[in-house]
C-alpha atoms as a PDB file:
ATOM      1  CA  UNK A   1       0.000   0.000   0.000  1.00  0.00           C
ATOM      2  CA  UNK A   2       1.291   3.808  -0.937  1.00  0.00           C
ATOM      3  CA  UNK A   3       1.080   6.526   1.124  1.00  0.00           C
ATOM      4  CA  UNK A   4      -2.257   7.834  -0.181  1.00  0.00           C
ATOM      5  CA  UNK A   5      -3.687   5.035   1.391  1.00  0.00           C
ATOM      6  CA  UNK A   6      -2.868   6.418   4.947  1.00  0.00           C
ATOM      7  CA  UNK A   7      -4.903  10.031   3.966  1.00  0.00           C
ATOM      8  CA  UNK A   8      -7.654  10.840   6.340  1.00  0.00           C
ATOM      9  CA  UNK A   9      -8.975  13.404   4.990  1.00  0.00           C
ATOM     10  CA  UNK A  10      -7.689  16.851   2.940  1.00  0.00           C
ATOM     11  CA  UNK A  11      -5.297  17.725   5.595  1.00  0.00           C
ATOM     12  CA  UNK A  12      -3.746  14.665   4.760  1.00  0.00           C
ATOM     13  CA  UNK A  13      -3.473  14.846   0.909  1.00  0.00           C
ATOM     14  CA  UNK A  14      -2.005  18.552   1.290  1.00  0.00           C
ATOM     15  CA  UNK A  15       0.964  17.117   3.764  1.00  0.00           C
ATOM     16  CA  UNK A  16       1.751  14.357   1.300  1.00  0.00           C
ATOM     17  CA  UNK A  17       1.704  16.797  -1.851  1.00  0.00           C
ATOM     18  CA  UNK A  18       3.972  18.521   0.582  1.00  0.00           C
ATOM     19  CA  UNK A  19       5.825  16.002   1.139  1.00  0.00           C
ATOM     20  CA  UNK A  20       6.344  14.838  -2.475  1.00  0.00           C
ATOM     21  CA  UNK A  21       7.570  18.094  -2.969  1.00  0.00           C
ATOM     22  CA  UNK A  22       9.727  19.091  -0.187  1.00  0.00           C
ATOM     23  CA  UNK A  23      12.014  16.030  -2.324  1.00  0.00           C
ATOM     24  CA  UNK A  24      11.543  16.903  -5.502  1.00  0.00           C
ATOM     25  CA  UNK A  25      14.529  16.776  -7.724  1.00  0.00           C
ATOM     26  CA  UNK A  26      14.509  19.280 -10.835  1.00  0.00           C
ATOM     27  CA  UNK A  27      17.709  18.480 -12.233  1.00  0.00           C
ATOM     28  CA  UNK A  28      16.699  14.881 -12.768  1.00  0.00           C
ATOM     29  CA  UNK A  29      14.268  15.267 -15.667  1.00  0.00           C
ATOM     30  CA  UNK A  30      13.528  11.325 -15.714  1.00  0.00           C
ATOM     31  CA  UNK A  31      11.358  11.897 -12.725  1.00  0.00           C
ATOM     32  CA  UNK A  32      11.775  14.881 -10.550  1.00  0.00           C
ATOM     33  CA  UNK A  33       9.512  13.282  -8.261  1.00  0.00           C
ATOM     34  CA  UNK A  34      11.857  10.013  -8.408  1.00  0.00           C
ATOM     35  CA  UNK A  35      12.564  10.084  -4.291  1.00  0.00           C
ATOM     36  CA  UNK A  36       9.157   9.636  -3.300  1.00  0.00           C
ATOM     37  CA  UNK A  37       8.378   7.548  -5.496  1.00  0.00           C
ATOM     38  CA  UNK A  38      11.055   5.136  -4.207  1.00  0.00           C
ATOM     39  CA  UNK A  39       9.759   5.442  -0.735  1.00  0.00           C
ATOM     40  CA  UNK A  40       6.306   5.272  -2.312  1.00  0.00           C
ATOM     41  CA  UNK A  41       6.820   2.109  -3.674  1.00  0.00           C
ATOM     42  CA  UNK A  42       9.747  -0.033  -2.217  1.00  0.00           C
ATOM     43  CA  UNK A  43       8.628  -3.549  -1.899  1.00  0.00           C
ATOM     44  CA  UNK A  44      11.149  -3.764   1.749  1.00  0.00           C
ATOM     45  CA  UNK A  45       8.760  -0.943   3.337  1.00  0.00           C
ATOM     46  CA  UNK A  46       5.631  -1.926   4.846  1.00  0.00           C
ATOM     47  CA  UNK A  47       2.111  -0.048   5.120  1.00  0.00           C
ATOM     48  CA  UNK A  48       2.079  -0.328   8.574  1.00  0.00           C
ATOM     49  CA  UNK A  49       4.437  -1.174  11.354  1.00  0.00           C
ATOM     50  CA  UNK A  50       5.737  -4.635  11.112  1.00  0.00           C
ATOM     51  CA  UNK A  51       7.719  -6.649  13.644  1.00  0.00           C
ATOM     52  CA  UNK A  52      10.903  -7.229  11.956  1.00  0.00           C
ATOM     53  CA  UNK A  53      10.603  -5.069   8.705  1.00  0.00           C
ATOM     54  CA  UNK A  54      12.249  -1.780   7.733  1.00  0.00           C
ATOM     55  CA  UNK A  55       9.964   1.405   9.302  1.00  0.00           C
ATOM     56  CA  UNK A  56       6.423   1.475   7.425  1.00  0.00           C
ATOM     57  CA  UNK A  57       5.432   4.216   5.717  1.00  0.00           C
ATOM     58  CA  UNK A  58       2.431   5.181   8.330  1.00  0.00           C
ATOM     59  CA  UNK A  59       5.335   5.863  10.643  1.00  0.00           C
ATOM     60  CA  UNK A  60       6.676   7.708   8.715  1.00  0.00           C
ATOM     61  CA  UNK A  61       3.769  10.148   7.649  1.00  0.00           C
ATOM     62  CA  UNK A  62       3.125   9.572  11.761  1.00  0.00           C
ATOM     63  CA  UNK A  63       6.802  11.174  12.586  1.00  0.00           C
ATOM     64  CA  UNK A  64       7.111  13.944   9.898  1.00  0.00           C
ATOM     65  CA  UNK A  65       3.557  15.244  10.477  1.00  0.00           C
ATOM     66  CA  UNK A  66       4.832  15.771  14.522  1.00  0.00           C
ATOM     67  CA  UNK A  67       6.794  18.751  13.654  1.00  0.00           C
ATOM     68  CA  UNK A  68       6.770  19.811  10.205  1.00  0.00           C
ATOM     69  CA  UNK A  69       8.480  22.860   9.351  1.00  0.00           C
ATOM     70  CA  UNK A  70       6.966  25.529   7.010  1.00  0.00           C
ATOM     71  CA  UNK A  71      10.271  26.076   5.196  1.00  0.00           C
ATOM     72  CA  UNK A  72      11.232  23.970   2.444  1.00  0.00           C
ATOM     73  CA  UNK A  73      14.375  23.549   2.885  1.00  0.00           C
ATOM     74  CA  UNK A  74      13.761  22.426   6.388  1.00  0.00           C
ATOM     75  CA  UNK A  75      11.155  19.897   5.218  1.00  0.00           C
ATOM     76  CA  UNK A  76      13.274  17.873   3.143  1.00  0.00           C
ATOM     77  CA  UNK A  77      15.928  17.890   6.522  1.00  0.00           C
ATOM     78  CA  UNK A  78      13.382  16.414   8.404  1.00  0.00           C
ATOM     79  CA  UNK A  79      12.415  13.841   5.581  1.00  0.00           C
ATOM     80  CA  UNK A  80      16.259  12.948   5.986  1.00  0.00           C
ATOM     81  CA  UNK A  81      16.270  12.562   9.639  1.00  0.00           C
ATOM     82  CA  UNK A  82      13.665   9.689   9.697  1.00  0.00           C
ATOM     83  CA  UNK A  83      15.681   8.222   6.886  1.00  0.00           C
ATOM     84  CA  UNK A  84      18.699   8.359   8.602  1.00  0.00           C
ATOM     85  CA  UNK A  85      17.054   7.020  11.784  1.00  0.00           C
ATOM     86  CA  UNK A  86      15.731   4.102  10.037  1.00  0.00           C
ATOM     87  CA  UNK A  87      19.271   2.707   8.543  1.00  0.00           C
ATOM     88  CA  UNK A  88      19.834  -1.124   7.527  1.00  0.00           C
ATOM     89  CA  UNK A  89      16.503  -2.552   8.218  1.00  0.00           C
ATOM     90  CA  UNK A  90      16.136  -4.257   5.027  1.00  0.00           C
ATOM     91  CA  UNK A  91      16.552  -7.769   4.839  1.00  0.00           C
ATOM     92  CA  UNK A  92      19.933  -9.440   5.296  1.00  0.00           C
ATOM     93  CA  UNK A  93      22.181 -10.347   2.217  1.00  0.00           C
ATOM     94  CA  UNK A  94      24.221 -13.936   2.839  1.00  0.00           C
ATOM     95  CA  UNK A  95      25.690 -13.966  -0.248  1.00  0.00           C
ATOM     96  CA  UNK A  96      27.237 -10.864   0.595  1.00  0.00           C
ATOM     97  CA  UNK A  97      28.082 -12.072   3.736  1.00  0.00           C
ATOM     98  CA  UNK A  98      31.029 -14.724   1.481  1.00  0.00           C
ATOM     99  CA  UNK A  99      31.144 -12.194  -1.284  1.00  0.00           C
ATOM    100  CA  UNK A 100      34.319 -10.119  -1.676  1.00  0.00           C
ATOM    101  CA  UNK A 101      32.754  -6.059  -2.158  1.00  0.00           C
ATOM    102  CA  UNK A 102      33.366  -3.436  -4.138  1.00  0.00           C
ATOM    103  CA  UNK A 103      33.021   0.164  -3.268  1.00  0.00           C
ATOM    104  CA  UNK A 104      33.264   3.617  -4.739  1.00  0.00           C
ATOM    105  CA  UNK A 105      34.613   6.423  -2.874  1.00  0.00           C
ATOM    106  CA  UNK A 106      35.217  10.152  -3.652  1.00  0.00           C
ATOM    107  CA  UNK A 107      38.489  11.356  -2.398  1.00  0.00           C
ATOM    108  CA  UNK A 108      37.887  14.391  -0.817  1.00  0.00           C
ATOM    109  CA  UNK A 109      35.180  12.913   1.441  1.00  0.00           C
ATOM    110  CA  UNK A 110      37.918  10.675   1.742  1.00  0.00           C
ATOM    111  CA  UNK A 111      40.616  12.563   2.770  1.00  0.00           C
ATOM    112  CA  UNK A 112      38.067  14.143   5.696  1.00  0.00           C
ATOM    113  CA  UNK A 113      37.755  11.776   6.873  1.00  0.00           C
ATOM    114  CA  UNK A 114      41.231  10.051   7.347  1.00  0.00           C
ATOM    115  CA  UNK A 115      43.334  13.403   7.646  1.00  0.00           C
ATOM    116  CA  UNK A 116      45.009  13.768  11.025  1.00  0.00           C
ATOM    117  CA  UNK A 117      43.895  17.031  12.214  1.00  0.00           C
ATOM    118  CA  UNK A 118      45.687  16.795  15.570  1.00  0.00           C
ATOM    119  CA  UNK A 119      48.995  16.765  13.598  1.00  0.00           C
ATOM    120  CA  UNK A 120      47.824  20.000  11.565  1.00  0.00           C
ATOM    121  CA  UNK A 121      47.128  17.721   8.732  1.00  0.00           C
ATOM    122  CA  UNK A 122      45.149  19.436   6.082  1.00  0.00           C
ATOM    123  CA  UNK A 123      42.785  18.244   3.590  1.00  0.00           C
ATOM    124  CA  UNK A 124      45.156  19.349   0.554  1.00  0.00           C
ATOM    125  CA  UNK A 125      48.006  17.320   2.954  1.00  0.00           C
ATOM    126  CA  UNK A 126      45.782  14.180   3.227  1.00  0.00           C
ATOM    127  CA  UNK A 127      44.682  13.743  -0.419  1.00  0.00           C
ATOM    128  CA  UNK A 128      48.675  13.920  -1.130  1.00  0.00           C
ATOM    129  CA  UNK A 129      49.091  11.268   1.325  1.00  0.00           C
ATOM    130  CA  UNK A 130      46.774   9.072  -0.324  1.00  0.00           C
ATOM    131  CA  UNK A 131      47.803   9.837  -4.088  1.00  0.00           C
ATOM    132  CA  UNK A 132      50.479   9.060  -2.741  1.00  0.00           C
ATOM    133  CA  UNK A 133      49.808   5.367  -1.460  1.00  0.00           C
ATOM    134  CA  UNK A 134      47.934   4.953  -4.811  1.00  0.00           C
ATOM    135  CA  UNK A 135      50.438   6.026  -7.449  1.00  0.00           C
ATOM    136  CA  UNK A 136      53.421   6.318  -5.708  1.00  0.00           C
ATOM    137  CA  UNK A 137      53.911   2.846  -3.811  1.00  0.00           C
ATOM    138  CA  UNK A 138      54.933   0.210  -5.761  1.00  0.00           C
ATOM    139  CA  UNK A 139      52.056  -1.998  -6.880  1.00  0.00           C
ATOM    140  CA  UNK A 140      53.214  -5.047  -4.786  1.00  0.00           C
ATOM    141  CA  UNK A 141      53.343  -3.699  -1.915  1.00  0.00           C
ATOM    142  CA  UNK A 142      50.449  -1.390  -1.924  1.00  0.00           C
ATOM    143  CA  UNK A 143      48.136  -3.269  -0.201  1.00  0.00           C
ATOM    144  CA  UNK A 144      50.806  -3.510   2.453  1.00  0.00           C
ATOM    145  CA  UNK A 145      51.628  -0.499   2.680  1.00  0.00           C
ATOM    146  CA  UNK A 146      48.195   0.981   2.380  1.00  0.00           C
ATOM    147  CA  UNK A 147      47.205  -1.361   5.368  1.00  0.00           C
ATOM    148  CA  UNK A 148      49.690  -0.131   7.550  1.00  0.00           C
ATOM    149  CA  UNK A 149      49.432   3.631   6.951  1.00  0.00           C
ATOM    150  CA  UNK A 150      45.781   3.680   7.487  1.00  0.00           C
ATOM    151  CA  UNK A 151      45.454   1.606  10.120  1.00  0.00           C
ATOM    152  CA  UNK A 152      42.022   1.047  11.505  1.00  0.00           C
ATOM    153  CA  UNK A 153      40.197   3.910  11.304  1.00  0.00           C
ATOM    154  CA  UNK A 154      36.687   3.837   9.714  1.00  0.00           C
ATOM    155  CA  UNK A 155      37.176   5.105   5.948  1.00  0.00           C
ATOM    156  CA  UNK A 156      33.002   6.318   6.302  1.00  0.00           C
ATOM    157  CA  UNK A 157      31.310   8.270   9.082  1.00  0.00           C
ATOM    158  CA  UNK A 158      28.051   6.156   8.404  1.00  0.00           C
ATOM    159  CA  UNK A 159      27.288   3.475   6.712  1.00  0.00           C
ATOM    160  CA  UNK A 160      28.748   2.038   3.384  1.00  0.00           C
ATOM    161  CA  UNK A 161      27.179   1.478   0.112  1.00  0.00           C
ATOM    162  CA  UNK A 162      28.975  -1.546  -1.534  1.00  0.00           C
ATOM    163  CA  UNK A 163      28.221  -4.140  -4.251  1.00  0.00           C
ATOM    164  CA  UNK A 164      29.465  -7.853  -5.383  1.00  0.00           C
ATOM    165  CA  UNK A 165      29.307  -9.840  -8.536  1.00  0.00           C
ATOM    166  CA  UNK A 166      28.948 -13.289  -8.216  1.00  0.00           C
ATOM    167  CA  UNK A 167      30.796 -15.571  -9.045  1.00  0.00           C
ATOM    168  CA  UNK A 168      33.903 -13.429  -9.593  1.00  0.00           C
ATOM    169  CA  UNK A 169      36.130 -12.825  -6.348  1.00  0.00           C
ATOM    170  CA  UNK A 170      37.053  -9.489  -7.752  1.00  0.00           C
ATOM    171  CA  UNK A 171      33.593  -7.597  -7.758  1.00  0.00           C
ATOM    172  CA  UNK A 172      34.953  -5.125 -10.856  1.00  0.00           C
ATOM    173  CA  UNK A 173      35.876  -8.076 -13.151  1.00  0.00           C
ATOM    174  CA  UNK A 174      33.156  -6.962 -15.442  1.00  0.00           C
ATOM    175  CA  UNK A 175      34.006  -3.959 -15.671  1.00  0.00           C
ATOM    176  CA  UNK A 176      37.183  -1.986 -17.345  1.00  0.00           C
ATOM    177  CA  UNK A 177      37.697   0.202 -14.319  1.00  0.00           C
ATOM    178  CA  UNK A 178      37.337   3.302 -16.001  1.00  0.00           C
ATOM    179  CA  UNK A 179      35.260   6.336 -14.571  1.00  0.00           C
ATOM    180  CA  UNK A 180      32.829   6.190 -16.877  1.00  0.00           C
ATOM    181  CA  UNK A 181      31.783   2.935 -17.010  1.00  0.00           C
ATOM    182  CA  UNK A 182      31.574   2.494 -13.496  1.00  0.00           C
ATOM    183  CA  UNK A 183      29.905   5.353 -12.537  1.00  0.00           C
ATOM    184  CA  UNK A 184      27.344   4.036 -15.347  1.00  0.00           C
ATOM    185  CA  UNK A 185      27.458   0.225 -13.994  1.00  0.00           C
ATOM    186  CA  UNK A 186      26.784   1.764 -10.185  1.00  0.00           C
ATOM    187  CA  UNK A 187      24.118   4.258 -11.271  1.00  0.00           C
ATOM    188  CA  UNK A 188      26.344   7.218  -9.477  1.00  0.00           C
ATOM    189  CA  UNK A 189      24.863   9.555 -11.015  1.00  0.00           C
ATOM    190  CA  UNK A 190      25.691  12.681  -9.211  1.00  0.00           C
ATOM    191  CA  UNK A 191      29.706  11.629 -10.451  1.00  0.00           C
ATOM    192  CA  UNK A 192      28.640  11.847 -14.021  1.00  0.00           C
ATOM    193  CA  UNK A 193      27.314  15.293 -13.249  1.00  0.00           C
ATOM    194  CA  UNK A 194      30.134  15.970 -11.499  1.00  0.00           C
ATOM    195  CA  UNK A 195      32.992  15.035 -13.832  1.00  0.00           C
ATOM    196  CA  UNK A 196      35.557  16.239 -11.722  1.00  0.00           C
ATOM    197  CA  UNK A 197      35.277  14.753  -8.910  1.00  0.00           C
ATOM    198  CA  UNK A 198      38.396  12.883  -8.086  1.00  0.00           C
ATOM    199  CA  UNK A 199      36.695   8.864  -7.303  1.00  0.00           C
ATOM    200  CA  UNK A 200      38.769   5.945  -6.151  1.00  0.00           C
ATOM    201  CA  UNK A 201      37.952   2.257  -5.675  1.00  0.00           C
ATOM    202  CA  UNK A 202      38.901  -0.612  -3.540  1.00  0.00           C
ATOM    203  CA  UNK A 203      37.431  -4.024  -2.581  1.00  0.00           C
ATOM    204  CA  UNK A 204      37.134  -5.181   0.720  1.00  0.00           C
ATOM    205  CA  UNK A 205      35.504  -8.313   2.701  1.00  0.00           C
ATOM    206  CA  UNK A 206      32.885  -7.462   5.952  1.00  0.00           C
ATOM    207  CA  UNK A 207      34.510  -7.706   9.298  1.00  0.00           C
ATOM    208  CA  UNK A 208      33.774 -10.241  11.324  1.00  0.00           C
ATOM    209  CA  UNK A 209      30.031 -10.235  12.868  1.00  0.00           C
ATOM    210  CA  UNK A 210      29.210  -7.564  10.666  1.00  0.00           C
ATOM    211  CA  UNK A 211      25.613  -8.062   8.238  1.00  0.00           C
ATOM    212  CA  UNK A 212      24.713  -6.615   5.142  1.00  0.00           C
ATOM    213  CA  UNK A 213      21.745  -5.568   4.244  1.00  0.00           C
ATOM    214  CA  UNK A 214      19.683  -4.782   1.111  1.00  0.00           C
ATOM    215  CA  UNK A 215      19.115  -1.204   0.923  1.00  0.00           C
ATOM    216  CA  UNK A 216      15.687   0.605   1.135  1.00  0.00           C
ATOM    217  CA  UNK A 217      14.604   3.609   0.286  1.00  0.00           C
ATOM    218  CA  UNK A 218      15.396   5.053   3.770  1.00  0.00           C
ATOM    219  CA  UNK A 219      19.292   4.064   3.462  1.00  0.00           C
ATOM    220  CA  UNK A 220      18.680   6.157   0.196  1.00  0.00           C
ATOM    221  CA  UNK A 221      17.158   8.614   1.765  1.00  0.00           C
ATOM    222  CA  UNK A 222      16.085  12.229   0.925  1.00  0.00           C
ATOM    223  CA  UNK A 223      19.595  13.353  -0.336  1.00  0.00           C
ATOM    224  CA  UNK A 224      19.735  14.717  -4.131  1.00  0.00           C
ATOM    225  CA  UNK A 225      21.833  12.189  -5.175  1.00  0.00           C
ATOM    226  CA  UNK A 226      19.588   9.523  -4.103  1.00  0.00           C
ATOM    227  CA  UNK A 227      16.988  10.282  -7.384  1.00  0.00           C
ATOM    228  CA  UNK A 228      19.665   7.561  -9.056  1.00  0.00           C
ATOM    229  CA  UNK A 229      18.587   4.688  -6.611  1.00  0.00           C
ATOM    230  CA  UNK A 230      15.761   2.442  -7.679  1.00  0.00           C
ATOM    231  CA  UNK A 231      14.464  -0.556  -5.234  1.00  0.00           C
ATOM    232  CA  UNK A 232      15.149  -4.204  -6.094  1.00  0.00           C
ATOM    233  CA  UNK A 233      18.800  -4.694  -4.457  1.00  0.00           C
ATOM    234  CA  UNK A 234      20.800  -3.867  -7.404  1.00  0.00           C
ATOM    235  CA  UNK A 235      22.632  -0.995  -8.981  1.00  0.00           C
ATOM    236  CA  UNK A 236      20.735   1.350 -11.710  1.00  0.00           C
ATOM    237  CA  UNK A 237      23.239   1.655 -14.250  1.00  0.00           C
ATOM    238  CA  UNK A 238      22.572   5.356 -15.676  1.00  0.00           C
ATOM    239  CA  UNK A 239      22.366   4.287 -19.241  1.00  0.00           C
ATOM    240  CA  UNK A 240      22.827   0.895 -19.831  1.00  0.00           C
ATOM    241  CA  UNK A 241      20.074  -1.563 -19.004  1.00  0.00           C
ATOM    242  CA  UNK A 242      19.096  -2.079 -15.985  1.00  0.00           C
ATOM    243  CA  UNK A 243      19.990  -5.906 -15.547  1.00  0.00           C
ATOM    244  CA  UNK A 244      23.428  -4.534 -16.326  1.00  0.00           C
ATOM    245  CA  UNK A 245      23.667  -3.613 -12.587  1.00  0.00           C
ATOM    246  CA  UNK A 246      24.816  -5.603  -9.760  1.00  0.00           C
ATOM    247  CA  UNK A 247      23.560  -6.746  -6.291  1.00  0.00           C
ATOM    248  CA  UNK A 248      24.494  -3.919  -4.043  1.00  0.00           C
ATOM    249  CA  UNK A 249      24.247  -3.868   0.086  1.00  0.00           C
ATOM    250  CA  UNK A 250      24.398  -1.425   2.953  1.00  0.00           C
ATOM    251  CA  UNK A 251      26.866  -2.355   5.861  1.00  0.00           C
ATOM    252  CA  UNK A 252      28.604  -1.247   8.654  1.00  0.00           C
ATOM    253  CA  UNK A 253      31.895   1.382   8.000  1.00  0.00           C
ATOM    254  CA  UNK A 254      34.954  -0.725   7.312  1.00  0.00           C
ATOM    255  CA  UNK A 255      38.923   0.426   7.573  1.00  0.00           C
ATOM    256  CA  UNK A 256      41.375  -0.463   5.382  1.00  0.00           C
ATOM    257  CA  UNK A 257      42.302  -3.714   7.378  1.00  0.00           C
ATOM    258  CA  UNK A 258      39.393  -4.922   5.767  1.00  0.00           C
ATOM    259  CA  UNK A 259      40.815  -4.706   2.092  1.00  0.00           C
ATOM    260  CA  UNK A 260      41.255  -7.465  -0.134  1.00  0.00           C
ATOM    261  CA  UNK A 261      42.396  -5.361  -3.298  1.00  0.00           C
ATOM    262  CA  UNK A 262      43.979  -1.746  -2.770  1.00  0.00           C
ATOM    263  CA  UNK A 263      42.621   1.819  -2.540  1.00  0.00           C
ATOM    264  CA  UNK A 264      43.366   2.569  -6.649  1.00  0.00           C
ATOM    265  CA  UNK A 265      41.847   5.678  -8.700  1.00  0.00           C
ATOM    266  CA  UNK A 266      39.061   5.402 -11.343  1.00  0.00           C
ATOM    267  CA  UNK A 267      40.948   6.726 -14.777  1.00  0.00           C
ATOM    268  CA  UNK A 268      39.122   9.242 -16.591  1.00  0.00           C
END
């Protein structure tokens, strides 16, 4: 059931035409009302609350309508903050759980989040550092070496979006690691409309304990660049079709201890 099957009465309609609009996406001119239509539809996401399924879509009309601000701008905030309160409830991937994963990153977020600020690191000083352990190391030992000089700190602050191809081990075999084509393959489409935005790649395994899960359209959430994300578990490739994507997860942030292949940068 959608979310005009929760209205009440008028009052209701107006908050969900609100609603639909507070994420509305005009750039994307597939579907500028593509977000809410994810959450609108997703298969994961119950009507109503459901022991043991992802947060339903009355509780989420239920939460928003609490407090919901007049402004825009604030609106679409407080769409985000159920989203991000309602993280990795889908249901659990095993196959990922054996699967080696491949993930996407963009440096500078990167580089934010690994620079050592207590040293007077900067952000400039931490993307060196890591161009550095990409193009500078020898390739034999960059896995090492990469290991080592990140340690264990988280390479996310939240959670991280990753995919696997089954059966390969290495999760880009089918693809030829270019920008383009991955960004395509992963459906990353704020990258394409950002072509200068510096990506790199790396594959990694889960640490131990840790689930993933299929992602809903709360792990999506309300952001712009979630107007590329579809429902179903796998990547939208941009332009090619869509059972040219892969199964992708949400999991728990990972370090560089976790790595199986190397931090390496997406040629252009």
């Amino acid at each position: 059931m959608a979310f005009q099957d929760a209205v009440r009465g008028p009052g209701d309609g107006d908050f969900l035409a609100q609603m639909r609009e507070a994420v509305r996406c005009p750039h994307y001119t597939q579907n500028e009302y593509q977000i809410y239509d994810n959450m609108d539809t997703d298969p994961q996401i119950p009507f109503k609350p459901t022991p043991g399924r992802p947060a339903s879509r009355a509780e989420c009309i239920d939460w928003l309508s609490r407090d919901w601000p007049g402004d825009f701008y604030e609106r679409r905030l407080r769409v985000r903050q159920f989203c991000h309160q309602h993280t990795q409830e889908g249901d659990e991937d095993p196959q990922a759980r054996a699967s080696v994963l491949g993930h996407v990153h963009e440096l500078d977020a990167l580089a934010k989040r690994l620079r050592d600020a207590a040293s007077g690191e900067t952000i400039a000083d931490a993307k060196a550092r890591l161009r550095h352990l990409m193009y500078s190391v020898p390739s034999a030992q960059r896995l090492t070496e990469q290991k080592r000089e990140l340690g264990s700190k988280p390479l996310a602050y939240y959670q991280v979006w990753s995919f696997y191809d089954l059966p390969h081990d290495n999760p880009f075999a089918a693809l030829d690691h270019s920008r383009s084509e991955i960004v395509d393959r992963l459906g990353l489409g704020a990258y394409e409309r950002d072509p200068m935005a510096e990506l790199v790649a790396w594959s990694h395994r889960l640490p131990s304990g840790a689930s993933a899960k299929k992602p809903t359209a709360w792990d999506a959430d309300a952001s712009q660049d979630s107007v590329y994300w579809r429902p179903g578990g796998r990547t939208q490739p941009l332009h090619k079709p869509r059972d040219s994507g892969f199964p992708e997860v949400v999991h728990d942030v990972v370090s560089a201890q976790e790595f199986v292949t190397p931090m390496q940068p997406l040629e252009v």
